[in-house]
PDB file of N, CA and C in Angstrom:
ATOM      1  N   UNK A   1       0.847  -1.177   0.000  1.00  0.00           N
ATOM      2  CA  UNK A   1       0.000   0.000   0.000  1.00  0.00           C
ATOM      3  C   UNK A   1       0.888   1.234   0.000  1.00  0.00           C
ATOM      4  N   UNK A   2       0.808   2.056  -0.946  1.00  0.00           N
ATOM      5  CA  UNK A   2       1.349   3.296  -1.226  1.00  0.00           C
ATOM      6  C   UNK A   2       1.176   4.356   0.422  1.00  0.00           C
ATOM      7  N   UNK A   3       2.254   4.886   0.759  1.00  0.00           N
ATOM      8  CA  UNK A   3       2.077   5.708   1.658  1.00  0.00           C
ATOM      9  C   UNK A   3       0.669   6.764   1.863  1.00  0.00           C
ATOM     10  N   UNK A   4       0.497   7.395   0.580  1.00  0.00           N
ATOM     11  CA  UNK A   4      -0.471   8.162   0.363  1.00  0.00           C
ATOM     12  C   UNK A   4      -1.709   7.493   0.317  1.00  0.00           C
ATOM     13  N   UNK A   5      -1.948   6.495  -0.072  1.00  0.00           N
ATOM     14  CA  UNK A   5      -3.221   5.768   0.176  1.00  0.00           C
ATOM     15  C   UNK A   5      -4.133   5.708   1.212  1.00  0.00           C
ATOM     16  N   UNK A   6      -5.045   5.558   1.417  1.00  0.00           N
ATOM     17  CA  UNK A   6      -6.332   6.419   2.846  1.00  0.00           C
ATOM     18  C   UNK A   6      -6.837   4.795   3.138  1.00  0.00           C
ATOM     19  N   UNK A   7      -6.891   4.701   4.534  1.00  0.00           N
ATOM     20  CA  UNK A   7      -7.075   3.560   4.854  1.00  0.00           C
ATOM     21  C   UNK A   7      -8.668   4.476   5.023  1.00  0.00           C
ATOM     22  N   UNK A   8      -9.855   2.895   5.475  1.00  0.00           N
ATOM     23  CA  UNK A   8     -11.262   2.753   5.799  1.00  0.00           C
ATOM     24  C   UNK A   8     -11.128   3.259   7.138  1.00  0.00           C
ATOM     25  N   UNK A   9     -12.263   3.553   7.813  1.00  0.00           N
ATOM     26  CA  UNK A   9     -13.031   3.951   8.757  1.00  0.00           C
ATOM     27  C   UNK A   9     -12.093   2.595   9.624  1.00  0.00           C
ATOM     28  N   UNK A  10     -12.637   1.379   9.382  1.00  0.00           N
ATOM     29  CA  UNK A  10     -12.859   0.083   9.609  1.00  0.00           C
ATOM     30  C   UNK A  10     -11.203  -0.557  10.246  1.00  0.00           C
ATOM     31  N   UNK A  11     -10.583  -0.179   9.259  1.00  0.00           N
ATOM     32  CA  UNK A  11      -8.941  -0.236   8.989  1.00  0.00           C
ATOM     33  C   UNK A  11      -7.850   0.503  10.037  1.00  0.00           C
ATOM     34  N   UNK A  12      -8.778   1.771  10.233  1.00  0.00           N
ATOM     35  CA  UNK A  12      -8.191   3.038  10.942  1.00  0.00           C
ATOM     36  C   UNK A  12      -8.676   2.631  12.366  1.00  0.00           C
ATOM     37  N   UNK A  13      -9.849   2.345  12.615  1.00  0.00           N
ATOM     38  CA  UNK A  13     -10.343   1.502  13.739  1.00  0.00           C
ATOM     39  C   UNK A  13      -9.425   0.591  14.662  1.00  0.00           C
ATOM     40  N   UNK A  14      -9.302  -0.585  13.685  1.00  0.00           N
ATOM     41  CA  UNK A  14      -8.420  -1.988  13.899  1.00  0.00           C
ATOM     42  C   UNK A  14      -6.953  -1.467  14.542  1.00  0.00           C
ATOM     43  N   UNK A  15      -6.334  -0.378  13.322  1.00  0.00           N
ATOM     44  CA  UNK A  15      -5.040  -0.295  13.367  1.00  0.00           C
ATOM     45  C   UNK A  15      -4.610   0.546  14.889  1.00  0.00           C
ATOM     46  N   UNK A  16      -5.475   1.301  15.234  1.00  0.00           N
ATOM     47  CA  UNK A  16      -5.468   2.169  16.638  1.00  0.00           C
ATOM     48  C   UNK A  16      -5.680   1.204  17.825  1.00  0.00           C
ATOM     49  N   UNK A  17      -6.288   0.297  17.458  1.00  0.00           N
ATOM     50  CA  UNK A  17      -6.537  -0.873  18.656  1.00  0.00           C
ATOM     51  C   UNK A  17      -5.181  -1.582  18.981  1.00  0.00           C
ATOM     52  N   UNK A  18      -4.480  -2.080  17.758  1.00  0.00           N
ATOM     53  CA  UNK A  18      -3.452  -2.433  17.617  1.00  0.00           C
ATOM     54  C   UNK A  18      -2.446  -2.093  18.601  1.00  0.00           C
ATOM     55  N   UNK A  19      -1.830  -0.424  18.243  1.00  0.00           N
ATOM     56  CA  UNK A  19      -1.194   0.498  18.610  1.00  0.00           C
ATOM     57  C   UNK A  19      -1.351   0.782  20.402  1.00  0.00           C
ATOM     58  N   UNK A  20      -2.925   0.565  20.385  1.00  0.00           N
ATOM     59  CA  UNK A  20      -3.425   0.960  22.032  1.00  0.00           C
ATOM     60  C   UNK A  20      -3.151  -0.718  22.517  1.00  0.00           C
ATOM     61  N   UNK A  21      -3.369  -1.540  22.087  1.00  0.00           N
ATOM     62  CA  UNK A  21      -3.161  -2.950  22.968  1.00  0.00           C
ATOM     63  C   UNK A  21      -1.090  -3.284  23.065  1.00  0.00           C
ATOM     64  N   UNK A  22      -0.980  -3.035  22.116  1.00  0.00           N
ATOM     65  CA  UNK A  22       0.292  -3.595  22.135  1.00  0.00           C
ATOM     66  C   UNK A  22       0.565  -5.285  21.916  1.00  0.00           C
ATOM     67  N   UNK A  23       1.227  -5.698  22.976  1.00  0.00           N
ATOM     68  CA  UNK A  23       1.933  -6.708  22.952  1.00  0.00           C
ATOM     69  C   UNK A  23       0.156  -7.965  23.315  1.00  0.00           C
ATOM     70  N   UNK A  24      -0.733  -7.288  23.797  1.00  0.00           N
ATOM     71  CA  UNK A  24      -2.268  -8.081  23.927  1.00  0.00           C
ATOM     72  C   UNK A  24      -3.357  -7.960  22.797  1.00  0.00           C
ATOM     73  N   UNK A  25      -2.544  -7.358  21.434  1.00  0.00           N
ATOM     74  CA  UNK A  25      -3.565  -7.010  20.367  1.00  0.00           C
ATOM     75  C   UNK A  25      -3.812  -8.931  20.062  1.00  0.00           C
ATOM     76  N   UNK A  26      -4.642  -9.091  20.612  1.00  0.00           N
ATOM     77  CA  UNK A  26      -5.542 -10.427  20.011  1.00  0.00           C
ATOM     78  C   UNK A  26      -6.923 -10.304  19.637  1.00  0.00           C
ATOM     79  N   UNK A  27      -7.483 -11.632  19.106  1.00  0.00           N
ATOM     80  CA  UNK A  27      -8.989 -11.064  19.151  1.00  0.00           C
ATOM     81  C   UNK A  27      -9.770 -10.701  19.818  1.00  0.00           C
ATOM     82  N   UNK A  28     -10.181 -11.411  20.847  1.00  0.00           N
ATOM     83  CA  UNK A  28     -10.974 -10.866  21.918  1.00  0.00           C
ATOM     84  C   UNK A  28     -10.830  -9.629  22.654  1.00  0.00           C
ATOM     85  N   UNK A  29      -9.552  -9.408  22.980  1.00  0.00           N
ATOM     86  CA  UNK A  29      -8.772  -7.683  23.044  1.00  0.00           C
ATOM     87  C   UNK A  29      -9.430  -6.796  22.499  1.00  0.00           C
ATOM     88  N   UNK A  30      -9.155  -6.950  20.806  1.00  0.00           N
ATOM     89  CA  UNK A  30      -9.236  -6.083  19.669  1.00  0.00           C
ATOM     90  C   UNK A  30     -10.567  -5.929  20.016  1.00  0.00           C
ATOM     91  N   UNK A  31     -11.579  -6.740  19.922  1.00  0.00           N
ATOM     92  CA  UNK A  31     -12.750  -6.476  20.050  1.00  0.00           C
ATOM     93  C   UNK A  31     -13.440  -5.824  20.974  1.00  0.00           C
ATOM     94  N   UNK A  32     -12.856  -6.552  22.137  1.00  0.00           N
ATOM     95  CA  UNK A  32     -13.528  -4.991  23.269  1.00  0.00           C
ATOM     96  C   UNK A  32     -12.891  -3.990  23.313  1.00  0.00           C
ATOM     97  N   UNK A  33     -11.805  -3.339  22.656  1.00  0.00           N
ATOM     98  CA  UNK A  33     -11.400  -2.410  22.760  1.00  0.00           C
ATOM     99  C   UNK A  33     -12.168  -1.624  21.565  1.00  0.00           C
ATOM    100  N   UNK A  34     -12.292  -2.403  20.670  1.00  0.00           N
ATOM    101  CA  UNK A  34     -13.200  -1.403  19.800  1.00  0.00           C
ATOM    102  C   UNK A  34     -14.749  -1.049  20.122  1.00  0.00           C
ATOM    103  N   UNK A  35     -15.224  -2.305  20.997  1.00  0.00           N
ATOM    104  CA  UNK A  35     -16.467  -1.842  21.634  1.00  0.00           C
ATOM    105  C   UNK A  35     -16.226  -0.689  22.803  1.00  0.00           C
ATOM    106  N   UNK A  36     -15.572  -0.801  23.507  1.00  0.00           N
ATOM    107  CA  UNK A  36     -15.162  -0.158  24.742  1.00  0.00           C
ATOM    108  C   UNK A  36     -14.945   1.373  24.321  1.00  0.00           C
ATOM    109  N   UNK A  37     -14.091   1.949  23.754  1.00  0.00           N
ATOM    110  CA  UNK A  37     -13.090   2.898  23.408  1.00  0.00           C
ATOM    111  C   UNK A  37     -14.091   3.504  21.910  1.00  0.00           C
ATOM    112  N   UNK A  38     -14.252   3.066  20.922  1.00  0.00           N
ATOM    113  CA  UNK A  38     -15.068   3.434  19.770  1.00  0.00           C
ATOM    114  C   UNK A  38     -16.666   3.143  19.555  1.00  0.00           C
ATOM    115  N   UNK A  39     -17.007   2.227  20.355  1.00  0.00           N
ATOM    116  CA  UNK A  39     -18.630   2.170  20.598  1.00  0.00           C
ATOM    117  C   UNK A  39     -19.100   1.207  19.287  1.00  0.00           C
ATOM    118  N   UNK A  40     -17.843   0.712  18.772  1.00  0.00           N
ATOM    119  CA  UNK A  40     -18.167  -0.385  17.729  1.00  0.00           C
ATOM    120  C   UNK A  40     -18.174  -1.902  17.838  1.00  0.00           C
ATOM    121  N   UNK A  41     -19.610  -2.476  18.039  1.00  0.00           N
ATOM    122  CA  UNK A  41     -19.172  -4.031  18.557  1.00  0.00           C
ATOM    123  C   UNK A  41     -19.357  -4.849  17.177  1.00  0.00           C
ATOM    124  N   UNK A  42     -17.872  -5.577  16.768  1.00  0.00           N
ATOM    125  CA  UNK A  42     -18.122  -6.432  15.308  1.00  0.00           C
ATOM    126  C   UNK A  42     -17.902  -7.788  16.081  1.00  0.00           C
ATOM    127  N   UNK A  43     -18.065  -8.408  14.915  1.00  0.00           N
ATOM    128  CA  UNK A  43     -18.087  -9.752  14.953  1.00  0.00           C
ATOM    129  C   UNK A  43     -16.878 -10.159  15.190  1.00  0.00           C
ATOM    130  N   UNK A  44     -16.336 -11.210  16.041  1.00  0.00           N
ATOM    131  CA  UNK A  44     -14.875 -11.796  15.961  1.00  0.00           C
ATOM    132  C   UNK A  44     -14.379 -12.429  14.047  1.00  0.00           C
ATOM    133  N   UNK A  45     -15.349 -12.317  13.488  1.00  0.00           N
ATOM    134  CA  UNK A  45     -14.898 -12.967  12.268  1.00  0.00           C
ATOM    135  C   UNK A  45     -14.665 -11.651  11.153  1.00  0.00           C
ATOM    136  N   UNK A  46     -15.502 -10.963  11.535  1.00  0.00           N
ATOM    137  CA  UNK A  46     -15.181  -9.304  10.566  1.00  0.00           C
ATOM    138  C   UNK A  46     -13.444  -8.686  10.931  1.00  0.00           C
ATOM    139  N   UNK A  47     -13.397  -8.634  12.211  1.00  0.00           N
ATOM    140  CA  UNK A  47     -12.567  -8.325  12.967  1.00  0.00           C
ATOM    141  C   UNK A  47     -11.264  -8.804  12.134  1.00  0.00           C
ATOM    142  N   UNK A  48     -11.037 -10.528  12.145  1.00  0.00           N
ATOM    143  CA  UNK A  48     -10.170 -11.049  11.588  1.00  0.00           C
ATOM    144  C   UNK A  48     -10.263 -10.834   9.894  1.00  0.00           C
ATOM    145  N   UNK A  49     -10.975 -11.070   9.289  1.00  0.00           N
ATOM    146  CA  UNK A  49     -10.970 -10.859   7.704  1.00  0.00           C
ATOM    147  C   UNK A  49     -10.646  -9.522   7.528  1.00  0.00           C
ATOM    148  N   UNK A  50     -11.124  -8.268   8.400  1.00  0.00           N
ATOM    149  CA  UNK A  50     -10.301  -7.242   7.955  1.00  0.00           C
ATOM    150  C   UNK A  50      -8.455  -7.309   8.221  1.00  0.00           C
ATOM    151  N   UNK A  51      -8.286  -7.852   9.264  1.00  0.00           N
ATOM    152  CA  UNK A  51      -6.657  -7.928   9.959  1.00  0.00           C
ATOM    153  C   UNK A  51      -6.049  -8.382   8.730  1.00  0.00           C
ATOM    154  N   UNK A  52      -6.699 -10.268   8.075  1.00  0.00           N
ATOM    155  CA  UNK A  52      -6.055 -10.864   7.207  1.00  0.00           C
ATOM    156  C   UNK A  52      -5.705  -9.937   5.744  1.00  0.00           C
ATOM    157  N   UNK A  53      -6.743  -9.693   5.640  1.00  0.00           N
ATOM    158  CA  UNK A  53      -6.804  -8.601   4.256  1.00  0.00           C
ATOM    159  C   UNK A  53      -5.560  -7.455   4.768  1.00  0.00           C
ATOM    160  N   UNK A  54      -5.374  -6.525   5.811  1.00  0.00           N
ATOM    161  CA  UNK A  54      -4.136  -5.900   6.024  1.00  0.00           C
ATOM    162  C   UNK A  54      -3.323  -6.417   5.930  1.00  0.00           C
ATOM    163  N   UNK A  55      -2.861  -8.031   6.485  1.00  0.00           N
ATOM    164  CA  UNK A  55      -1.720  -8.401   6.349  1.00  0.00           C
ATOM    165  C   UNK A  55      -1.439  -8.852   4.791  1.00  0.00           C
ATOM    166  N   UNK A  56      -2.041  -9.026   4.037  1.00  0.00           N
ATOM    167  CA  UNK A  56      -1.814  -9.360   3.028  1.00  0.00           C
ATOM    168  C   UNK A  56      -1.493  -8.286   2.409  1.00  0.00           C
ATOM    169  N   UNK A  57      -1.716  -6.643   2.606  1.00  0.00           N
ATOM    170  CA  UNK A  57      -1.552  -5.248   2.189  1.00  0.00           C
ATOM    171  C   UNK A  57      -0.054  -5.226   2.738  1.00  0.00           C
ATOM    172  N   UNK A  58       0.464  -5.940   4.168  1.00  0.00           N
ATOM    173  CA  UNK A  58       1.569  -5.528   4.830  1.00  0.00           C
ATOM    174  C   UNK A  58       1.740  -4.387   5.637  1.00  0.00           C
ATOM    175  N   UNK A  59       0.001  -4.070   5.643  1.00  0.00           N
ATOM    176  CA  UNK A  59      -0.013  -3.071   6.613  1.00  0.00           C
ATOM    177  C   UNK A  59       0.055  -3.891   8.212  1.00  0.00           C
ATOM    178  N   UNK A  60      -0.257  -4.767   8.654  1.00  0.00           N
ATOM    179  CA  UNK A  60      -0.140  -5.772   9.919  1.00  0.00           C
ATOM    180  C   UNK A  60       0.488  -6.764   9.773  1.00  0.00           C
ATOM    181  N   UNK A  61       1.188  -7.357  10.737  1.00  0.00           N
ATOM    182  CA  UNK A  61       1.964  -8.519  10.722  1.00  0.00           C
ATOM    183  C   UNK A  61       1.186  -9.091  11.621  1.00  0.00           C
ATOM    184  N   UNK A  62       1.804 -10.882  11.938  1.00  0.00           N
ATOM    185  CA  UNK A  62       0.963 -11.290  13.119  1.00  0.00           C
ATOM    186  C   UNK A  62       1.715 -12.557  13.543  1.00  0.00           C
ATOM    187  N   UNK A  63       1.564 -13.090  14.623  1.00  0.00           N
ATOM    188  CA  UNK A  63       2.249 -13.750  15.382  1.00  0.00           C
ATOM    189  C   UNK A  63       1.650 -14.952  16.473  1.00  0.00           C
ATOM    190  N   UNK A  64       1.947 -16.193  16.785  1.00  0.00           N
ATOM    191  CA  UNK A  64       1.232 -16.857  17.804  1.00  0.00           C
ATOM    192  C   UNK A  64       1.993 -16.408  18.915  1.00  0.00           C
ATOM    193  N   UNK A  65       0.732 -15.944  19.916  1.00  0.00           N
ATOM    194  CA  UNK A  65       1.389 -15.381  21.066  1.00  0.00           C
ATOM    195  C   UNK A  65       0.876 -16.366  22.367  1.00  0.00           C
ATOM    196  N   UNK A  66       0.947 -16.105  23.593  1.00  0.00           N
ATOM    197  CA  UNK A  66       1.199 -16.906  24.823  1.00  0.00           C
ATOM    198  C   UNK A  66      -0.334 -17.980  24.511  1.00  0.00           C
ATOM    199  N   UNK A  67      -0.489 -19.233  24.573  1.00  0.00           N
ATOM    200  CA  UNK A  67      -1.779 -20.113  24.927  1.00  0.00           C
ATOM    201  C   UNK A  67      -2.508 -19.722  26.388  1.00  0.00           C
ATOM    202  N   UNK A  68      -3.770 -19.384  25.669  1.00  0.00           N
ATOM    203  CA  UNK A  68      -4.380 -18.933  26.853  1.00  0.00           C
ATOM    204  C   UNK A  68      -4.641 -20.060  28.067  1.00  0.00           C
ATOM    205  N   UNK A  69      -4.511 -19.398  29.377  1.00  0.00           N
ATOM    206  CA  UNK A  69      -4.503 -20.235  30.507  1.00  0.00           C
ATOM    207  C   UNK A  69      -5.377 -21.787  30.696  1.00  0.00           C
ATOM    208  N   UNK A  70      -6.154 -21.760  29.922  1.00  0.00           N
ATOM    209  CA  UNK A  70      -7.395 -22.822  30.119  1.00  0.00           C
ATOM    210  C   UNK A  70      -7.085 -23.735  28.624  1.00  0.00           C
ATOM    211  N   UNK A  71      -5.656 -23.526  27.688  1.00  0.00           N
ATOM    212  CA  UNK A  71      -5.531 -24.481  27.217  1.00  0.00           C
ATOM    213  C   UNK A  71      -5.921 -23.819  25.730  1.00  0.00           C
ATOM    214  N   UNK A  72      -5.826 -24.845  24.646  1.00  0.00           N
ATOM    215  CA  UNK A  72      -6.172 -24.331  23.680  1.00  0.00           C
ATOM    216  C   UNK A  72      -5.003 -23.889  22.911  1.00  0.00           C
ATOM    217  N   UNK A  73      -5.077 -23.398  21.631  1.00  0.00           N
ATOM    218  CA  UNK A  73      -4.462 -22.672  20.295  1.00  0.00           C
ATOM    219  C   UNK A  73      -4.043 -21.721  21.058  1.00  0.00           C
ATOM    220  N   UNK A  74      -2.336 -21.552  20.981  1.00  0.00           N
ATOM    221  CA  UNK A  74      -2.204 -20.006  20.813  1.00  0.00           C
ATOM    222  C   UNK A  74      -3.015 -19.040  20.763  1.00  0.00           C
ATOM    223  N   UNK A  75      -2.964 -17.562  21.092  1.00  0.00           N
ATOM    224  CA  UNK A  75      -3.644 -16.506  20.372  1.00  0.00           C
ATOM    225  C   UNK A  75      -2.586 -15.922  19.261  1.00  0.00           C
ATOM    226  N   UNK A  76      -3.302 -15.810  18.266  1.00  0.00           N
ATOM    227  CA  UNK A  76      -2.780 -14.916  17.256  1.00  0.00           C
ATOM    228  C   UNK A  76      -2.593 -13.565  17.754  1.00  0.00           C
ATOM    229  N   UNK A  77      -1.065 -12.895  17.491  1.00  0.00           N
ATOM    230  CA  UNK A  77      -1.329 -11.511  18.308  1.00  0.00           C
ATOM    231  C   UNK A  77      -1.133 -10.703  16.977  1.00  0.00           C
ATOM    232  N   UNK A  78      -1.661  -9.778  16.729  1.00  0.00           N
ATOM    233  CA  UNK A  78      -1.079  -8.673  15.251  1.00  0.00           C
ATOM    234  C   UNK A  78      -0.272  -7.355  15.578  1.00  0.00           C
ATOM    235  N   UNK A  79       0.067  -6.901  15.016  1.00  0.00           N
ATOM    236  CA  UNK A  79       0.965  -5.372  15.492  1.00  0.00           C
ATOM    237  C   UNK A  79       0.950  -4.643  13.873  1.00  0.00           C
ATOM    238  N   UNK A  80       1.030  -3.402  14.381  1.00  0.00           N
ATOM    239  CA  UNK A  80       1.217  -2.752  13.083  1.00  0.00           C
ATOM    240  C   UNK A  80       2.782  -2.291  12.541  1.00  0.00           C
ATOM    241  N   UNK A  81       2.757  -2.627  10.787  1.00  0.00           N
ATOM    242  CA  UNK A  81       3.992  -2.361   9.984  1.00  0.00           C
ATOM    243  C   UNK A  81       4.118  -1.048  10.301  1.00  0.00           C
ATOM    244  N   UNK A  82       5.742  -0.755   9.730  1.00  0.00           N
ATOM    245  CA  UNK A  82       6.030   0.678   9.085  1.00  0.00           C
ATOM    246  C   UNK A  82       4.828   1.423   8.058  1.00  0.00           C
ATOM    247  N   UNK A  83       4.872   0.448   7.236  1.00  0.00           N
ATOM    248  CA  UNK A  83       3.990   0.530   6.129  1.00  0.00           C
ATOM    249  C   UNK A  83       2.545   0.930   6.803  1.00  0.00           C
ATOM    250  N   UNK A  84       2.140   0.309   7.651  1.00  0.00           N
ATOM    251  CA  UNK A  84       0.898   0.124   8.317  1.00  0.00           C
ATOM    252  C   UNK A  84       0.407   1.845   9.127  1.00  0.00           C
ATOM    253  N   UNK A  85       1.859   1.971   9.576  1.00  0.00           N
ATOM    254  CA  UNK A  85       1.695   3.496  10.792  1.00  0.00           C
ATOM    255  C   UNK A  85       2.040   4.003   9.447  1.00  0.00           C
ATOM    256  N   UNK A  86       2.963   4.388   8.401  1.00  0.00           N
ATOM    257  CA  UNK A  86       2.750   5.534   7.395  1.00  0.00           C
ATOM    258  C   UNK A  86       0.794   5.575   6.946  1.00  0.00           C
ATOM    259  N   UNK A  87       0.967   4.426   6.334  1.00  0.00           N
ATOM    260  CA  UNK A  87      -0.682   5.165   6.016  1.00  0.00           C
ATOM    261  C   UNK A  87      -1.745   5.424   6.751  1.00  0.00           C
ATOM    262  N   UNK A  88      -1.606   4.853   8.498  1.00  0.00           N
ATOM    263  CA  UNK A  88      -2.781   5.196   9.638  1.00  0.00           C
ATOM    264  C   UNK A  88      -1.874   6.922   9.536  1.00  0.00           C
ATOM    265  N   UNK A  89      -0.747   7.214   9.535  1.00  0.00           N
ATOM    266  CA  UNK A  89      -0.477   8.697  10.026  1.00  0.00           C
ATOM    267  C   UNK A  89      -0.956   9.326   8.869  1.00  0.00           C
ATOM    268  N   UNK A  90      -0.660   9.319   7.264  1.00  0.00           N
ATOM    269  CA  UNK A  90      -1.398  10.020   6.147  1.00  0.00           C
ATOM    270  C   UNK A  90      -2.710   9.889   6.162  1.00  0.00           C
ATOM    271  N   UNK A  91      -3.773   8.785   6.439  1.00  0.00           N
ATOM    272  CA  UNK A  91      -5.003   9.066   6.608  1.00  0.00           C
ATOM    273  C   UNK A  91      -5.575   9.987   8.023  1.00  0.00           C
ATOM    274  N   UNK A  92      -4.308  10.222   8.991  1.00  0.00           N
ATOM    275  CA  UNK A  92      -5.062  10.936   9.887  1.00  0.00           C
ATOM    276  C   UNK A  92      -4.641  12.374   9.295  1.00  0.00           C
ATOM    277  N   UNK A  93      -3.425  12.474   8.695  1.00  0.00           N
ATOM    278  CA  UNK A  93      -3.008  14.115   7.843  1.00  0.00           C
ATOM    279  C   UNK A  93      -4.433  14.492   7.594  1.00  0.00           C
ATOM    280  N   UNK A  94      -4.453  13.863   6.318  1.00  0.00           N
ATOM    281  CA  UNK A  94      -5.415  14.182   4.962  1.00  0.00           C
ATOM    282  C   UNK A  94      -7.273  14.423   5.920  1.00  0.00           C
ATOM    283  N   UNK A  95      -7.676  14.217   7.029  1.00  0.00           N
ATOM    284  CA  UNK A  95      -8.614  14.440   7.589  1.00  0.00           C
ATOM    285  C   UNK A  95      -8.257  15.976   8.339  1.00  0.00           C
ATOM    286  N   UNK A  96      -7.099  16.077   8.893  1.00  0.00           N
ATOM    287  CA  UNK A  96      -6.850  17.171  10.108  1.00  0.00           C
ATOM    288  C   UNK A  96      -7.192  17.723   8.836  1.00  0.00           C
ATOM    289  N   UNK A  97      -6.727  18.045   7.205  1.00  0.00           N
ATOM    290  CA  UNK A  97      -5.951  18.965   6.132  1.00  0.00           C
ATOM    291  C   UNK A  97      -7.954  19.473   6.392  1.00  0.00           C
ATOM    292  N   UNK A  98      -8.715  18.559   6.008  1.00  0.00           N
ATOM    293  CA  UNK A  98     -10.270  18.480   5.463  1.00  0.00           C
ATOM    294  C   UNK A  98     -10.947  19.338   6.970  1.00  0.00           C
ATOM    295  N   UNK A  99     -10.595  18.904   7.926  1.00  0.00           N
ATOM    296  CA  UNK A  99     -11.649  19.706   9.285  1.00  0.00           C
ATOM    297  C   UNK A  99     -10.991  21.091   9.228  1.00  0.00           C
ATOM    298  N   UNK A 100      -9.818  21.272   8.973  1.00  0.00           N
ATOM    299  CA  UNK A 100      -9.379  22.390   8.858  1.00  0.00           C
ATOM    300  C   UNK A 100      -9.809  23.859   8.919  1.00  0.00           C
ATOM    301  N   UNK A 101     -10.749  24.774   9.847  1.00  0.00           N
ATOM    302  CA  UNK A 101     -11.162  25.719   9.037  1.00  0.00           C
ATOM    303  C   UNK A 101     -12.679  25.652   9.317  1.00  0.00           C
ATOM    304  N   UNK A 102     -13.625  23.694   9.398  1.00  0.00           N
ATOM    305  CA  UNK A 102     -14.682  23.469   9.528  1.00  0.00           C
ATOM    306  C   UNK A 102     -15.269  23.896  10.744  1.00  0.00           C
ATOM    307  N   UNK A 103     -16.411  24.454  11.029  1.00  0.00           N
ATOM    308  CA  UNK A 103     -17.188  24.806  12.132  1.00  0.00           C
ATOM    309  C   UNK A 103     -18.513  24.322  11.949  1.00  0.00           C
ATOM    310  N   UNK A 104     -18.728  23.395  12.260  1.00  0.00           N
ATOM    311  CA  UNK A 104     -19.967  22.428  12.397  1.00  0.00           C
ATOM    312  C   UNK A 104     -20.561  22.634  14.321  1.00  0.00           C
TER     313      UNK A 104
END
């Protein structure tokens, strides 16, 4: 993804969760943090098909991180690229550039 390129609503969402969880960006995380913090409750499966689709952009990477206590699969943890923070920081530019001036 080209630096200049404008990530989604959706994308810009995910990628701030990321950034705010850190080293605990998993699913269940991601998800209440986007319910919690943005007032957006998705599906654990939206959640992931958007992540996969970034990583395939190379805007997110991702990783098996600690097995949760009660057993089970790894959690998948994600973090955001270089690539990933250039275009979350140009899509937040190109909005400050647009409110600019606005009085709503």
């Amino acid at each position: 993804m080209s630096k200049k390129q404008r990530l989604g609503e959706l994308q810009q969402l995910l990628m701030l969760a990321l950034v705010r969880l850190g080293d605990e960006a998993y699913g269940a995380n991601i998800r209440r943090e986007l319910a919690d913090v943005a007032g957006r409750r998705l599906s654990i499966s939206a959640i992931y098909v958007t992540l996969v689709r970034m990583e395939e952009q190379e805007l997110v990477a991702s990783h098996d991180g600690k097995t949760p206590a009660t057993g089970g699969r790894p959690r998948r943890c994600f973090q955001i690229t270089e690539a990933g923070l250039a275009a979350l920081k140009a899509t937040r530019d190109a909005a400050d550039k647009m409110w600019s001036g606005v009085e709503i």
